[in-house]
PDB file of N, CA and C in Angstrom:
ATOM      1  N   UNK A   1       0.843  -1.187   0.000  1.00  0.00           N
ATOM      2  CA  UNK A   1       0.000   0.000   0.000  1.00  0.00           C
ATOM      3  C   UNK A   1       0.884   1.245   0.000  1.00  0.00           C
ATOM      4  N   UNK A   2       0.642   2.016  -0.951  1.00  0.00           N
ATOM      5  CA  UNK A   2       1.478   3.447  -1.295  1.00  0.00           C
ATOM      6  C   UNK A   2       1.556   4.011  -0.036  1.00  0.00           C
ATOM      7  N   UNK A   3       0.028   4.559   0.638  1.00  0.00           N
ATOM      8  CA  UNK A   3       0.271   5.144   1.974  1.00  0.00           C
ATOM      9  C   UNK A   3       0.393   4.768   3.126  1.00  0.00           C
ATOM     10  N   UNK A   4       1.136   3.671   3.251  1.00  0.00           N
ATOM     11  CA  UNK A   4       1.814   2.941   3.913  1.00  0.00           C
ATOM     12  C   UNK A   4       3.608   3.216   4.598  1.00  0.00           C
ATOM     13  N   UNK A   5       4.516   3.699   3.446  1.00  0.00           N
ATOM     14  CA  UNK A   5       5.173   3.818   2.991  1.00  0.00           C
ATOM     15  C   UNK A   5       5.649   5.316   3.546  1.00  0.00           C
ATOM     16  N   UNK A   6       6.656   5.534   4.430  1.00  0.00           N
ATOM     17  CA  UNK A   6       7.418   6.526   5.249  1.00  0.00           C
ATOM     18  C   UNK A   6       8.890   6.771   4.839  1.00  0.00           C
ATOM     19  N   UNK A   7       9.625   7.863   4.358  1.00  0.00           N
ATOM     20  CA  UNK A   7      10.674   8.130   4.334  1.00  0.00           C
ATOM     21  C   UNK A   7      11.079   9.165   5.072  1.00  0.00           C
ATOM     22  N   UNK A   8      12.303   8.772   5.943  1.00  0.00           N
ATOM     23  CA  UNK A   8      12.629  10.493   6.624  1.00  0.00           C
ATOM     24  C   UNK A   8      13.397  11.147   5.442  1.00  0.00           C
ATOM     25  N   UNK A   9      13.576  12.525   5.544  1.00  0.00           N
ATOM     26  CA  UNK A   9      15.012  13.014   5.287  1.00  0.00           C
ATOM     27  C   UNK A   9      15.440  14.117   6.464  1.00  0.00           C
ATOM     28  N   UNK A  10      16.528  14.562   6.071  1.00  0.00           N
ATOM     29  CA  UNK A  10      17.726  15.327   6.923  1.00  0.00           C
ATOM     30  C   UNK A  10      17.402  16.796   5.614  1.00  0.00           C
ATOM     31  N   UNK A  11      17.321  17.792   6.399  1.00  0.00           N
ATOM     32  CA  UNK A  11      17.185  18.937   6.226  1.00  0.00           C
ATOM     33  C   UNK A  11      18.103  20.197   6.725  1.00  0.00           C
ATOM     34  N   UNK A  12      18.513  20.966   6.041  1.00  0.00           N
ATOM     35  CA  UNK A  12      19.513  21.953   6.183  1.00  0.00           C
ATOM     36  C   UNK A  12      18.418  23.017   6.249  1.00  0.00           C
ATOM     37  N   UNK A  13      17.690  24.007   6.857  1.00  0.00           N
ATOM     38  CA  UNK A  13      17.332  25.095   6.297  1.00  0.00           C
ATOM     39  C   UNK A  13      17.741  26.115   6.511  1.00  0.00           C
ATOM     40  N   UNK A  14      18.119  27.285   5.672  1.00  0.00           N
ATOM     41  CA  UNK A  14      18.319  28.202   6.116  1.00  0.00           C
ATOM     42  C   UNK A  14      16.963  29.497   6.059  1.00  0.00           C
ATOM     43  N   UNK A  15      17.011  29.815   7.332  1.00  0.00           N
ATOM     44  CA  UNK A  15      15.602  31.375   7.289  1.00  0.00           C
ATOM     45  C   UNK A  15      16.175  32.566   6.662  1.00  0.00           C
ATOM     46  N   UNK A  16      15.267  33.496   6.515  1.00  0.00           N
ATOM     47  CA  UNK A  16      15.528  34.764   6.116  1.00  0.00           C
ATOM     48  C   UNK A  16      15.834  34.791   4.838  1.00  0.00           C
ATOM     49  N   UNK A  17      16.060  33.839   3.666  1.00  0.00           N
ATOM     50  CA  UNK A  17      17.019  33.751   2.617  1.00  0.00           C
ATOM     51  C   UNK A  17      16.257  35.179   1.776  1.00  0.00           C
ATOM     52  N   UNK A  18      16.457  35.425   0.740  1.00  0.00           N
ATOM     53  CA  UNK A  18      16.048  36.725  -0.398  1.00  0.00           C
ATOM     54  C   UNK A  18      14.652  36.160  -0.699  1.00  0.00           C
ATOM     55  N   UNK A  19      15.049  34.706  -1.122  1.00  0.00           N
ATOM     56  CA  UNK A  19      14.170  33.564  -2.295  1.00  0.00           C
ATOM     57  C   UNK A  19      13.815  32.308  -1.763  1.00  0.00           C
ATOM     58  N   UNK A  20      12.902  31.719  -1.628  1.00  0.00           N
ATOM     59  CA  UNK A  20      12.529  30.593  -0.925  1.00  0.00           C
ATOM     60  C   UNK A  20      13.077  29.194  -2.175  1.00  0.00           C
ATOM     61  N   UNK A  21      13.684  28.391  -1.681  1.00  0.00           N
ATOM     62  CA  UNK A  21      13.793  27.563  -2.377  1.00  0.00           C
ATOM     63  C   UNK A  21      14.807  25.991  -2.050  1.00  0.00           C
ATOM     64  N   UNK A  22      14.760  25.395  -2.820  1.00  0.00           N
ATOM     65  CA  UNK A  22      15.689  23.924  -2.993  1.00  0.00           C
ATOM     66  C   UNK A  22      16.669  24.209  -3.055  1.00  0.00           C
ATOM     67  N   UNK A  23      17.792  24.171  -2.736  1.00  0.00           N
ATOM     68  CA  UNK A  23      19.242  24.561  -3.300  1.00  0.00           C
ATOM     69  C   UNK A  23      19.800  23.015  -3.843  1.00  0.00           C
ATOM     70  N   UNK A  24      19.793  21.731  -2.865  1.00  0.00           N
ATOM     71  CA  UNK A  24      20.832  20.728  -3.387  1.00  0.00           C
ATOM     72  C   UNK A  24      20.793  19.734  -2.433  1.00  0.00           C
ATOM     73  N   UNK A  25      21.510  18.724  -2.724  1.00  0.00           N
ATOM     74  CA  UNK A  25      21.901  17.881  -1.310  1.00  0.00           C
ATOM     75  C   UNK A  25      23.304  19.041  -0.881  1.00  0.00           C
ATOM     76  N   UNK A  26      23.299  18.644   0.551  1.00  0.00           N
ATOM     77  CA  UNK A  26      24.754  18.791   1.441  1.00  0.00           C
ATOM     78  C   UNK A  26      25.196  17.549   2.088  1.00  0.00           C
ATOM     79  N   UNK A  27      25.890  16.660   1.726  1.00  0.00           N
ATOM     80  CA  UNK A  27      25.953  15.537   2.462  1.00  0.00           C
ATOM     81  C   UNK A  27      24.844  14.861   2.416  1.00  0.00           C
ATOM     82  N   UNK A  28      24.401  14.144   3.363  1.00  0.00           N
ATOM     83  CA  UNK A  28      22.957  13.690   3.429  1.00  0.00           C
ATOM     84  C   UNK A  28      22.013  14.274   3.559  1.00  0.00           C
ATOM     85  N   UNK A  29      22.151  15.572   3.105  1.00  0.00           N
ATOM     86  CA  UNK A  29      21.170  16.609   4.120  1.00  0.00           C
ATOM     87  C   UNK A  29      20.709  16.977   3.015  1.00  0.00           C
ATOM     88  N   UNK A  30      19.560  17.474   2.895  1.00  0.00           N
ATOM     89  CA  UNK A  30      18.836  18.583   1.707  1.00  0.00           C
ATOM     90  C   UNK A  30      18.326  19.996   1.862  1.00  0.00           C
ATOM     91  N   UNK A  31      19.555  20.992   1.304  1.00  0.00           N
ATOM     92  CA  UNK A  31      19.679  22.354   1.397  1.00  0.00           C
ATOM     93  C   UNK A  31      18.255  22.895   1.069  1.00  0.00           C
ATOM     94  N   UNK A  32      17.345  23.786   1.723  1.00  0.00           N
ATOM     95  CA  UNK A  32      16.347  24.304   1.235  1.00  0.00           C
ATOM     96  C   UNK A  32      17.032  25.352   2.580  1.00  0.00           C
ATOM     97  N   UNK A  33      16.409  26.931   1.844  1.00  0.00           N
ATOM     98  CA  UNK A  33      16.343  28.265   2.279  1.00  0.00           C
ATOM     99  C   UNK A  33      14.747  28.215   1.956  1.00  0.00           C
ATOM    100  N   UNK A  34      14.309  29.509   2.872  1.00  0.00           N
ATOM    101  CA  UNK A  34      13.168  29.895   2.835  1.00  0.00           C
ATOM    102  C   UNK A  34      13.474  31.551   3.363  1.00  0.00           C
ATOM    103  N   UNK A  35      12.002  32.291   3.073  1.00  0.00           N
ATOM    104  CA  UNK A  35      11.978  33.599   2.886  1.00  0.00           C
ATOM    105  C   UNK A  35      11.795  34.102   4.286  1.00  0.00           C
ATOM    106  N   UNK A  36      11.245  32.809   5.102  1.00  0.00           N
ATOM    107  CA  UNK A  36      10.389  33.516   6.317  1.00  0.00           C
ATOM    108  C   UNK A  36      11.497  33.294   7.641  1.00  0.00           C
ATOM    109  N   UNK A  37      11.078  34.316   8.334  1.00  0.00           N
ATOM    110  CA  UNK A  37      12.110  34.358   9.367  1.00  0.00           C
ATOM    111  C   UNK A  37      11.722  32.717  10.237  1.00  0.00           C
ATOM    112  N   UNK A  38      12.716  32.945  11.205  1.00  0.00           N
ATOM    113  CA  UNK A  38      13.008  31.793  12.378  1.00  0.00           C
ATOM    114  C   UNK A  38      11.921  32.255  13.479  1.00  0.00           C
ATOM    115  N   UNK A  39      10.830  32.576  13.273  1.00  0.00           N
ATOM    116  CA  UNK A  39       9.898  32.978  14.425  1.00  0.00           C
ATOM    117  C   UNK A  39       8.686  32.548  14.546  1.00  0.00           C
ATOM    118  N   UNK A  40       7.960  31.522  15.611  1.00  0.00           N
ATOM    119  CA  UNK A  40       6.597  31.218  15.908  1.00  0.00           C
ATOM    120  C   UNK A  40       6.296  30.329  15.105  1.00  0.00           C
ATOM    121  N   UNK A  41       7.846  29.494  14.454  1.00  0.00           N
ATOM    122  CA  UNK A  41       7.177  28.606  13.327  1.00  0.00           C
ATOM    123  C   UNK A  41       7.114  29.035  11.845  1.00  0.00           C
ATOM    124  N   UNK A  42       7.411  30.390  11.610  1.00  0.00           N
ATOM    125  CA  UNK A  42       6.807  30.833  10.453  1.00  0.00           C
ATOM    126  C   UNK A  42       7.553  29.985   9.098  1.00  0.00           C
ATOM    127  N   UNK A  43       9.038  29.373   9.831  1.00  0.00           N
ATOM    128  CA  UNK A  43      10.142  28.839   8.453  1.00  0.00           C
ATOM    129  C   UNK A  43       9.808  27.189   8.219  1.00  0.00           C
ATOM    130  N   UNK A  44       9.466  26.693   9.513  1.00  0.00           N
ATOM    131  CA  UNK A  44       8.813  25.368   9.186  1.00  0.00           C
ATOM    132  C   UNK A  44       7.567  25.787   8.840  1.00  0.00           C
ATOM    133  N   UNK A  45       6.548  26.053   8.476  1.00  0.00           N
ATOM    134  CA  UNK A  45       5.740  26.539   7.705  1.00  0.00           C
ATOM    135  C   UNK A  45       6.024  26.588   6.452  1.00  0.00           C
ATOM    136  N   UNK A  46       6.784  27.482   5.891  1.00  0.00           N
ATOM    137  CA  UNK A  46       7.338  27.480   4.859  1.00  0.00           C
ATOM    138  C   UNK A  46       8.356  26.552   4.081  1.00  0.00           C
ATOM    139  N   UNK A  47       8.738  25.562   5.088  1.00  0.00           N
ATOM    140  CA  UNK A  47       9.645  24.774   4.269  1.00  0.00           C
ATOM    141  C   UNK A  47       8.911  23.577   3.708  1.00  0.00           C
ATOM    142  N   UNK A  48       7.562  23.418   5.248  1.00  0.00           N
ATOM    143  CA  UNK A  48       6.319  22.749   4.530  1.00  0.00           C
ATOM    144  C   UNK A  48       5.554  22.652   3.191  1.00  0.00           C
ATOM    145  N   UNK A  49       5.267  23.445   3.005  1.00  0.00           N
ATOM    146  CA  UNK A  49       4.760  24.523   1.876  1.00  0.00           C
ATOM    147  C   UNK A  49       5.495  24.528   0.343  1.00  0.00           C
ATOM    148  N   UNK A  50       7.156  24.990   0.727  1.00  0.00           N
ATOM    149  CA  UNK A  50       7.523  24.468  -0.404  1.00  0.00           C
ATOM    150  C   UNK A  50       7.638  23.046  -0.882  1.00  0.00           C
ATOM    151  N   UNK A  51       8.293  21.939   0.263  1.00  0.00           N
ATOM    152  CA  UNK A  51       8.669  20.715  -0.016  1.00  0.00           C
ATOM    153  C   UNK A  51       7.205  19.953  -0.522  1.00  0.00           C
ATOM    154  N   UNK A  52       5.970  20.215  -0.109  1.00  0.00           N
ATOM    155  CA  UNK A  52       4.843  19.485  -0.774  1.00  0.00           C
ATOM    156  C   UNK A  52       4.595  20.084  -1.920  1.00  0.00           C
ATOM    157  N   UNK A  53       4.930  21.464  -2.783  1.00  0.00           N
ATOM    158  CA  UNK A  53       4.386  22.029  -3.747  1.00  0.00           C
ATOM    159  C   UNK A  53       5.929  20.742  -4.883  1.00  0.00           C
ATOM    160  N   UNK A  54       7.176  21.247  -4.331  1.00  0.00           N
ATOM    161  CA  UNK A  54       8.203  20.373  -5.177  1.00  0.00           C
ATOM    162  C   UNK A  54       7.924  19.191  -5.143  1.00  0.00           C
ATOM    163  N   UNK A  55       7.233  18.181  -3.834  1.00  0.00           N
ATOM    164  CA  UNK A  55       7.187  16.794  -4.339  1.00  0.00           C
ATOM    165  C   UNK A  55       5.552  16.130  -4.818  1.00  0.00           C
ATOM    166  N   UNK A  56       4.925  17.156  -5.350  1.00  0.00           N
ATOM    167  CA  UNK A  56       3.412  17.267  -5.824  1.00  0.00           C
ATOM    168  C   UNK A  56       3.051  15.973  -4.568  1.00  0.00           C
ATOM    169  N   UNK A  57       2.845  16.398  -2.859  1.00  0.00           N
ATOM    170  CA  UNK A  57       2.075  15.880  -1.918  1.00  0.00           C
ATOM    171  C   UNK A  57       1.228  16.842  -1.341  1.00  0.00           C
ATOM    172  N   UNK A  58       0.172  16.045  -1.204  1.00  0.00           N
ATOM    173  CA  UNK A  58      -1.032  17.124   0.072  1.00  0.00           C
ATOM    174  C   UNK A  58       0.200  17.711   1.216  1.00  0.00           C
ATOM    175  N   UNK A  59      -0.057  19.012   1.613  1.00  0.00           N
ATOM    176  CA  UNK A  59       0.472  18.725   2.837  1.00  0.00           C
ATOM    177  C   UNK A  59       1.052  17.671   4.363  1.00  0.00           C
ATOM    178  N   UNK A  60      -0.546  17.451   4.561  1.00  0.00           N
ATOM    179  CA  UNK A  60      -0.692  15.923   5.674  1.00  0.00           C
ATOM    180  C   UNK A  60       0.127  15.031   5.211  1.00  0.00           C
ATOM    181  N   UNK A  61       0.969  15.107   3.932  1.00  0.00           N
ATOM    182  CA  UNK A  61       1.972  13.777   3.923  1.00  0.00           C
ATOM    183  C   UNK A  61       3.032  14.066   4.440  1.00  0.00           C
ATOM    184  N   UNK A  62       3.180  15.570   4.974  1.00  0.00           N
ATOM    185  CA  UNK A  62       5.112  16.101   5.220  1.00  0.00           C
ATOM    186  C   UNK A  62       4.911  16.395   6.890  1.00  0.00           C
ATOM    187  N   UNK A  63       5.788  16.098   7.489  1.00  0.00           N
ATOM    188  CA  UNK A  63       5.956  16.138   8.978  1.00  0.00           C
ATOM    189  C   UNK A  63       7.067  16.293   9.322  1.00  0.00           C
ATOM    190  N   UNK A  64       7.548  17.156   9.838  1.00  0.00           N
ATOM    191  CA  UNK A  64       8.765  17.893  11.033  1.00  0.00           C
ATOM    192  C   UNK A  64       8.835  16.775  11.882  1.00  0.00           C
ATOM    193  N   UNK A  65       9.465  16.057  11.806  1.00  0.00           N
ATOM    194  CA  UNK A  65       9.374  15.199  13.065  1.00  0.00           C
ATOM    195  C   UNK A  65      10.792  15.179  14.267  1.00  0.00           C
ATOM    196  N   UNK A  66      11.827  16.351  13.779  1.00  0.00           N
ATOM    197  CA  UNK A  66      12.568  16.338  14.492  1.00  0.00           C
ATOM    198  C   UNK A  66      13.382  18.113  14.129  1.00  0.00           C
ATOM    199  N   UNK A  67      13.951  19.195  14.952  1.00  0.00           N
ATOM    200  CA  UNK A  67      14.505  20.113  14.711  1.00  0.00           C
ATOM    201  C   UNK A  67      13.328  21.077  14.695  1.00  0.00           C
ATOM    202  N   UNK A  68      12.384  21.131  15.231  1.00  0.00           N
ATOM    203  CA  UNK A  68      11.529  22.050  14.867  1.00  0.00           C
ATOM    204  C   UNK A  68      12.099  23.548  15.550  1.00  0.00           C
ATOM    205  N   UNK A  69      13.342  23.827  16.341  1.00  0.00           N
ATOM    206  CA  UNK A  69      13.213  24.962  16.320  1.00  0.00           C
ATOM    207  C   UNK A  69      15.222  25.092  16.506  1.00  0.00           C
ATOM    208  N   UNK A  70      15.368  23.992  15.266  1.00  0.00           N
ATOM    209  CA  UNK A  70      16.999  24.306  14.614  1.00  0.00           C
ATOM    210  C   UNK A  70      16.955  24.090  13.501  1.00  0.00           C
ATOM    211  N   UNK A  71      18.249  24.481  12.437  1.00  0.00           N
ATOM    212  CA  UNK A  71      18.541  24.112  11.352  1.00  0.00           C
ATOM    213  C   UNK A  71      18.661  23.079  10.974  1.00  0.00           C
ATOM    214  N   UNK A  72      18.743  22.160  11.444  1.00  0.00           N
ATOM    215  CA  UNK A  72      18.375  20.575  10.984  1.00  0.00           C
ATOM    216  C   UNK A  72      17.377  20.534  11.743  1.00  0.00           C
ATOM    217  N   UNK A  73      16.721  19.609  10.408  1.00  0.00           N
ATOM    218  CA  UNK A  73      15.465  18.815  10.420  1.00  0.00           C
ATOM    219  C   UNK A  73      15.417  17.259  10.316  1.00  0.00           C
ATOM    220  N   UNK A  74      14.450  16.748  10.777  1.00  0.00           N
ATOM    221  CA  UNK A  74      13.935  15.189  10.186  1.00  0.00           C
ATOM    222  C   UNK A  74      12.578  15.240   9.578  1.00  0.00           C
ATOM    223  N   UNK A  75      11.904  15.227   8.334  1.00  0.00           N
ATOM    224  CA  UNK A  75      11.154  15.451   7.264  1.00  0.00           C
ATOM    225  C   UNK A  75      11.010  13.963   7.526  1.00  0.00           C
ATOM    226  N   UNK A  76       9.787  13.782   7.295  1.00  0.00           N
ATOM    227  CA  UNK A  76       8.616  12.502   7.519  1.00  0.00           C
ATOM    228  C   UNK A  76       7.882  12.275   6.142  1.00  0.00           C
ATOM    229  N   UNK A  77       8.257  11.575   5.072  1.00  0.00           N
ATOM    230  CA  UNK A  77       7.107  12.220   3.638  1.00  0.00           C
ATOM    231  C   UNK A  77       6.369  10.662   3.798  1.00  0.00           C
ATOM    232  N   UNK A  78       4.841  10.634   3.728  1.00  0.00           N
ATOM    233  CA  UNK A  78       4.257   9.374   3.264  1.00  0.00           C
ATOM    234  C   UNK A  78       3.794   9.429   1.716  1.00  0.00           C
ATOM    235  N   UNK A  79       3.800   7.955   1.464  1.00  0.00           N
ATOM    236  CA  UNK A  79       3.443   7.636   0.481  1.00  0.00           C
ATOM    237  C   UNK A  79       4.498   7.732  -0.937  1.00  0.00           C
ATOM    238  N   UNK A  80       5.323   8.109  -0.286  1.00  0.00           N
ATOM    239  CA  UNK A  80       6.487   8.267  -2.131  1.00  0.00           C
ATOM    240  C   UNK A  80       7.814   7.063  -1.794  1.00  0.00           C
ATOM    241  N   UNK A  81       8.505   6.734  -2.364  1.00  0.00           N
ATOM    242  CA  UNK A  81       9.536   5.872  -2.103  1.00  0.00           C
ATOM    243  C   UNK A  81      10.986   7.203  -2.247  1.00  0.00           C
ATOM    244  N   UNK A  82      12.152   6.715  -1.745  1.00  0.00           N
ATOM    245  CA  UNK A  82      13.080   7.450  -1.662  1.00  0.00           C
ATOM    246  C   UNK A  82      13.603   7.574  -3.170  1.00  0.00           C
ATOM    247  N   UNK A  83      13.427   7.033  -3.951  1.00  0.00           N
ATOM    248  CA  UNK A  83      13.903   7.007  -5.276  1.00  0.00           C
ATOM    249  C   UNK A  83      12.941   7.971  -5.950  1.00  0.00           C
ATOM    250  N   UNK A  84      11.670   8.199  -5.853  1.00  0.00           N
ATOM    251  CA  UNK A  84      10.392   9.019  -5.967  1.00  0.00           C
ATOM    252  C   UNK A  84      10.541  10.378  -5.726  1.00  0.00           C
ATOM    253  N   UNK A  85      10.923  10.524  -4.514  1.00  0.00           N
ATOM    254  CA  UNK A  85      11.287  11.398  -3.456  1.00  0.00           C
ATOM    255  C   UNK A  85      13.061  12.323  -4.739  1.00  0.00           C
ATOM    256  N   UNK A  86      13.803  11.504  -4.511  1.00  0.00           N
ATOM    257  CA  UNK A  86      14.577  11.816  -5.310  1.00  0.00           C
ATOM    258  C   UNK A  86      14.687  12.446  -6.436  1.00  0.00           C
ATOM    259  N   UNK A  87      13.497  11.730  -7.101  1.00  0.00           N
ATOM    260  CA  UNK A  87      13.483  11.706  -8.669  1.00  0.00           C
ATOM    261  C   UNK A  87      12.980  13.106  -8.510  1.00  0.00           C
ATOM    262  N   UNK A  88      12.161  13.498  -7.635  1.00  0.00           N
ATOM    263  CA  UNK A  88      10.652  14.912  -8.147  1.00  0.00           C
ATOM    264  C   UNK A  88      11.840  16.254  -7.712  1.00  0.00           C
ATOM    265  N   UNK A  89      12.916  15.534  -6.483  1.00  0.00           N
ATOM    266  CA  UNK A  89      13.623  16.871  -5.852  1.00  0.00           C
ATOM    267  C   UNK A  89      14.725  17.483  -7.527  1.00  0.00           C
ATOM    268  N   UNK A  90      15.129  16.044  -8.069  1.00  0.00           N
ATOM    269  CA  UNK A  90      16.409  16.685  -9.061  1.00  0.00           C
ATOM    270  C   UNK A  90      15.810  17.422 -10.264  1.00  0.00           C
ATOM    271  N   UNK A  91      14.518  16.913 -10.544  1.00  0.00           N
ATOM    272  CA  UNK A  91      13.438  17.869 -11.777  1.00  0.00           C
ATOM    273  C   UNK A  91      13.425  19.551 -10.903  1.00  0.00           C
ATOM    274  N   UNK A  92      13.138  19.684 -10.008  1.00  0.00           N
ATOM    275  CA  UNK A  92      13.600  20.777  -9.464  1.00  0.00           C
ATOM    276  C   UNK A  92      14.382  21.317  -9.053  1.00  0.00           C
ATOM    277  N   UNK A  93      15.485  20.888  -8.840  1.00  0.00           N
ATOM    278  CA  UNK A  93      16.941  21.212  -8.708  1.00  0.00           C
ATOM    279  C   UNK A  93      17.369  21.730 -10.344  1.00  0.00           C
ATOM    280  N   UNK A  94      17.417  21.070 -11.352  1.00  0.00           N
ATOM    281  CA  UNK A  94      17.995  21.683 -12.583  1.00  0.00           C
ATOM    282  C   UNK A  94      16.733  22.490 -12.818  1.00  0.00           C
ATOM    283  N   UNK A  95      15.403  22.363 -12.858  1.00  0.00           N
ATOM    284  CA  UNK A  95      14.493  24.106 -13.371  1.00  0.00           C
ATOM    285  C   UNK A  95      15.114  25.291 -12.178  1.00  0.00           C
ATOM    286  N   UNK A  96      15.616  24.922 -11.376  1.00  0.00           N
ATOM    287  CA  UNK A  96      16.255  26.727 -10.525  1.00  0.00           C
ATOM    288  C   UNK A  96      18.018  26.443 -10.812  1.00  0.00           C
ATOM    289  N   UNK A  97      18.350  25.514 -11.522  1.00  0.00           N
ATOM    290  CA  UNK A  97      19.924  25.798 -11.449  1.00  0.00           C
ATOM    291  C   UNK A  97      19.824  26.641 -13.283  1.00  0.00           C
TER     292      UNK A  97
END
């Protein structure tokens, strides 16, 4: 069953950036900046927001499940496989490179 199916990842974010966006892997980690500051939540919000619009998921599939108030994260995605997951981040990685 598809929604069955849990992948974490490791998250770099940086707040405040100019431009909200994907930058790359760093190591195991996956570089995303966002626009919104480090306050009340507003950047996990936003990193929400982007990462379900880049991996075409409802929201309710993406979960913070670890770092919620540091630069690393643990990202929770249901329903995609890591190769899935992969595949949708590098189609968006080369349209902003």
């Amino acid at each position: 069953m598809n929604s069955a199916r849990i992948v974490r990842l490791k998250l770099k974010v940086v707040p405040g950036a100019s431009n909200s966006s994907i930058v790359g892997w760093l190591g195991d980690a996956l570089k995303v900046r966002v626009v919104a500051a480090p306050e009340k939540g507003k950047a996990n919000k936003e990193v929400l927001r982007l990462l379900s619009k880049a991996l075409s998921v409802q929201r309710g599939e993406l979960s913070l499940v670890s770092g919620l108030s540091a630069p690393l994260k643990i990202l929770e995605v249901s329903g995609l496989s890591i190769d899935e997951i992969k595949s949708r981040l590098d189609v968006i990685m080369r349209i902003n490179s």
